[in-house]
Protein backbone atom coordinates (compact mmCIF):
# COMPACT_ATOMS: atom_id res chain seq x y z
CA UNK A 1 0.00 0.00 0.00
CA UNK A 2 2.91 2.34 1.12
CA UNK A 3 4.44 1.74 -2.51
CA UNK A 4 1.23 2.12 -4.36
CA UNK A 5 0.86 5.47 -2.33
CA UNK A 6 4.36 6.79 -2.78
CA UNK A 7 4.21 6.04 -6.88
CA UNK A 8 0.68 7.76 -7.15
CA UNK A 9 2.67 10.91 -5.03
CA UNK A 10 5.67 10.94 -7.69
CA UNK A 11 3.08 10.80 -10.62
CA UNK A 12 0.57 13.64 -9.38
CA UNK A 13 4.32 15.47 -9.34
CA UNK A 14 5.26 14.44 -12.55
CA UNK A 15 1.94 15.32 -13.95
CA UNK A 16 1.87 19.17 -12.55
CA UNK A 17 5.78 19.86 -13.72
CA UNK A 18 4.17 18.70 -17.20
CA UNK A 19 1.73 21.45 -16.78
CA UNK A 20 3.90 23.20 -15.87
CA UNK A 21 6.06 22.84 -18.70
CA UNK A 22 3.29 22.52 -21.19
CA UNK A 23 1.74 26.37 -19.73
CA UNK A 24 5.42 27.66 -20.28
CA UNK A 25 5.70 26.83 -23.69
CA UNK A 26 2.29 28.25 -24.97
CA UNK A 27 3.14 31.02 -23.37
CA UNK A 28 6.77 31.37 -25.29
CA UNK A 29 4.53 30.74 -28.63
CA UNK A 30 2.18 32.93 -27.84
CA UNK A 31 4.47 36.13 -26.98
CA UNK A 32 4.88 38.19 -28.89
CA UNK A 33 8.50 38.87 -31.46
CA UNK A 34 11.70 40.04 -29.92
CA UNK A 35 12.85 43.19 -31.29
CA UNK A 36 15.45 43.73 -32.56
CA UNK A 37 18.91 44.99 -30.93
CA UNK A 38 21.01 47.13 -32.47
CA UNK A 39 25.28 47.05 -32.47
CA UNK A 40 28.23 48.37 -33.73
CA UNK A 41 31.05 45.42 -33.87
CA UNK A 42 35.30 47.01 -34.14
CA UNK A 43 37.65 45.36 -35.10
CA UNK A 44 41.56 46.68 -35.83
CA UNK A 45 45.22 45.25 -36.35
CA UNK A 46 47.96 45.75 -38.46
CA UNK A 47 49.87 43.63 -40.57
CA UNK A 48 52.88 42.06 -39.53
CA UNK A 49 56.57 42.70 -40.80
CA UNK A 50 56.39 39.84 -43.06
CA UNK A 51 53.32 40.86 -44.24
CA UNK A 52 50.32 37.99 -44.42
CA UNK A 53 47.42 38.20 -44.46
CA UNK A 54 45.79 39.87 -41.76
CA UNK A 55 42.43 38.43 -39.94
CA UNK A 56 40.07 41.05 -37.90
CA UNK A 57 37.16 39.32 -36.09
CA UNK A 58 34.17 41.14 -35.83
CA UNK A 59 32.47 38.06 -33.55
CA UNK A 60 29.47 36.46 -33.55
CA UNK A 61 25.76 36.06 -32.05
CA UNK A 62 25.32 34.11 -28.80
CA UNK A 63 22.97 30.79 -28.77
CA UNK A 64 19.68 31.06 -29.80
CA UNK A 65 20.61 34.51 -31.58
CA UNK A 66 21.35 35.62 -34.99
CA UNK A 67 22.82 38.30 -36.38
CA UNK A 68 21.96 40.42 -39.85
CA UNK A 69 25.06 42.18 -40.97
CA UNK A 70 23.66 45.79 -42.50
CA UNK A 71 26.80 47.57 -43.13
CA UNK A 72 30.66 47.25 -43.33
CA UNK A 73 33.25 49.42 -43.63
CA UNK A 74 37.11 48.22 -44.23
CA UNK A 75 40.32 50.32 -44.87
CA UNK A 76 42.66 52.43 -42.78
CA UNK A 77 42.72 54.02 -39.03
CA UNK A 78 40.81 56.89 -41.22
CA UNK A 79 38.27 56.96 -44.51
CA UNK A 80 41.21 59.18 -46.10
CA UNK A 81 44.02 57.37 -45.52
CA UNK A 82 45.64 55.19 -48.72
CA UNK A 83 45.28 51.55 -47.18
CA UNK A 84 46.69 48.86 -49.85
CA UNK A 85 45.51 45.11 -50.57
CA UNK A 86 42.15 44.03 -50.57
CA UNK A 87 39.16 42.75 -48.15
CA UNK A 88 37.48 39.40 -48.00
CA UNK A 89 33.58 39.14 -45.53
CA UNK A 90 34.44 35.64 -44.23
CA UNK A 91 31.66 33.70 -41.79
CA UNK A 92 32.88 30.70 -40.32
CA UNK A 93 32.90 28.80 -37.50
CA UNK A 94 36.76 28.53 -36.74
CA UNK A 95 38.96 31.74 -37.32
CA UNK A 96 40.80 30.97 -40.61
CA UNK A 97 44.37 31.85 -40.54
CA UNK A 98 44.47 33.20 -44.08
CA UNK A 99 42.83 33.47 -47.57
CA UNK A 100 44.55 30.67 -48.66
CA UNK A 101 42.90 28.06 -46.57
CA UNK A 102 39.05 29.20 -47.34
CA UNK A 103 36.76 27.53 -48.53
CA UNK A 104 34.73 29.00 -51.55
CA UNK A 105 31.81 29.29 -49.54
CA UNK A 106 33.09 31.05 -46.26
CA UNK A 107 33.49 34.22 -48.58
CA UNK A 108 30.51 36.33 -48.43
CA UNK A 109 32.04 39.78 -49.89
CA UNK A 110 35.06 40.87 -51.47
CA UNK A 111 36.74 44.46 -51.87
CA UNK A 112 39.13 44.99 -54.50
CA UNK A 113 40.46 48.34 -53.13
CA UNK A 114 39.74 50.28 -49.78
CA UNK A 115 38.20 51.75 -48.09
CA UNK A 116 34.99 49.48 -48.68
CA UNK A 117 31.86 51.44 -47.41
CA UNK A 118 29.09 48.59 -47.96
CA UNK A 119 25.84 48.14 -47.57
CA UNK A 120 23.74 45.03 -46.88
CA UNK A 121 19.73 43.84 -47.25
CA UNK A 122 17.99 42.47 -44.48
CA UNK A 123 18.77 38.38 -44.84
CA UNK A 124 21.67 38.89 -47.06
CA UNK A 125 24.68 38.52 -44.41
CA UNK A 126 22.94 36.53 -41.95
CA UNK A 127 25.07 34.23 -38.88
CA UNK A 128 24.23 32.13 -36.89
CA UNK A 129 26.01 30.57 -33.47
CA UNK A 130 28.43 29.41 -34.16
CA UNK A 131 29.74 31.18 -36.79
CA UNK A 132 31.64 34.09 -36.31
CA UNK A 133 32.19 37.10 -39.07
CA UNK A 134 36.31 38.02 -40.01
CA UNK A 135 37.73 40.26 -42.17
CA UNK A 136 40.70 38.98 -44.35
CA UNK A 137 42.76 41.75 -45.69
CA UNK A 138 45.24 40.09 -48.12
CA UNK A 139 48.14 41.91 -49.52
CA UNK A 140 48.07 44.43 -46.70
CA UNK A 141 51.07 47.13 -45.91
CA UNK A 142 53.49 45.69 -44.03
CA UNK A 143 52.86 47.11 -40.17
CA UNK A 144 49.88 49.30 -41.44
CA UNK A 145 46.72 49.92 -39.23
CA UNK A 146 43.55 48.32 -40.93
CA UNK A 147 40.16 48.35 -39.57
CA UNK A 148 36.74 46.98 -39.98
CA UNK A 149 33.53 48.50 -38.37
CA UNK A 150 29.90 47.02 -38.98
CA UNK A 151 26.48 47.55 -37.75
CA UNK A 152 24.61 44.52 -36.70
CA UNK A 153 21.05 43.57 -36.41
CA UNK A 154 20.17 40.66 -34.00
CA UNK A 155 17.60 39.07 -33.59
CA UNK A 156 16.38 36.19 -31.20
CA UNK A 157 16.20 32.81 -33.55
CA UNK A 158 13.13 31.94 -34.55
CA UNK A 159 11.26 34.45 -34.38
CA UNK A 160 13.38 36.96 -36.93
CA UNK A 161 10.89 36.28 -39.67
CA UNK A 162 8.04 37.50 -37.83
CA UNK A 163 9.88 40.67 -36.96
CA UNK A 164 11.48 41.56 -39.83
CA UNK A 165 8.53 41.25 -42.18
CA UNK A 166 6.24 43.93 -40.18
């Protein structure tokens, strides 16, 4: 009898953390769309004396957040100043060491000369955890400044679509 007691006790438990459980997620479905925050990601280096390539990391979104990628700029400490070699967008989920080792489909963008001042559509340069966005610049000046600067919109996954089509 004790037993039959004691496994009706754990049951009635089990049952109300379902509830409980159940209630939560309705309520997660039911809320209504994150927003959508707003950041400015920095990034600067220079090249080294023997002059490789050069990899800035701009970072990426935490779990269960992605990011949209809306503009990029890449070139010297300022707009004017002369900043040799050109830029590759890379998102991957390791930091690549140089151009060399991409893959073909880590490149997103590429800049022939700089400064690059881009521009980017909603869904066009989207990441995800655990990518991370880099900057390559390839054929840099030897112990030159370089920096990249991009404004990110993120958005909690899942629920971007909902957001971003109001």
């Amino acid at each position: 009898m004790t037993a039959s007691f004691n496994l009706e006790l754990v049951l009635g438990e089990l049952g109300k953390a379902s509830n409980r459980t159940a209630t939560a997620i309705e309520r997660a479905i039911n809320a209504p769309p994150a927003q959508p925050v707003f950041s400015q990601r920095e990034a600067a280096d220079s090249v080294n004396a023997g002059g490789s390539d050069l990899v800035l990391a701009l970072g990426g979104p935490t779990q269960g957040r992605l990011w949209h990628l809306r503009t990029l700029v890449v070139g010297g400490l300022t707009y004017a100043t002369v900043a040799a070699g050109t830029a590759l967008l890379v998102r991957s989920a390791m930091r690549p060491t140089n151009a060399a080792t991409l893959g073909l489909s880590a490149v997103l963008d590429q800049a022939t000369s700089l400064p690059l001042p881009a521009g980017y559509s909603r869904g066009q340069m989207v990441i995800r955890n655990p990518e991370k966005f880099y900057v390559i610049i390839v054929g840099g000046t030897a112990s030159q400044a370089y920096v990249a600067a991009g404004s990110i919109e993120e958005f909690q996954e899942g629920v971007r679509e909902a957001v971003a089509d109001l």
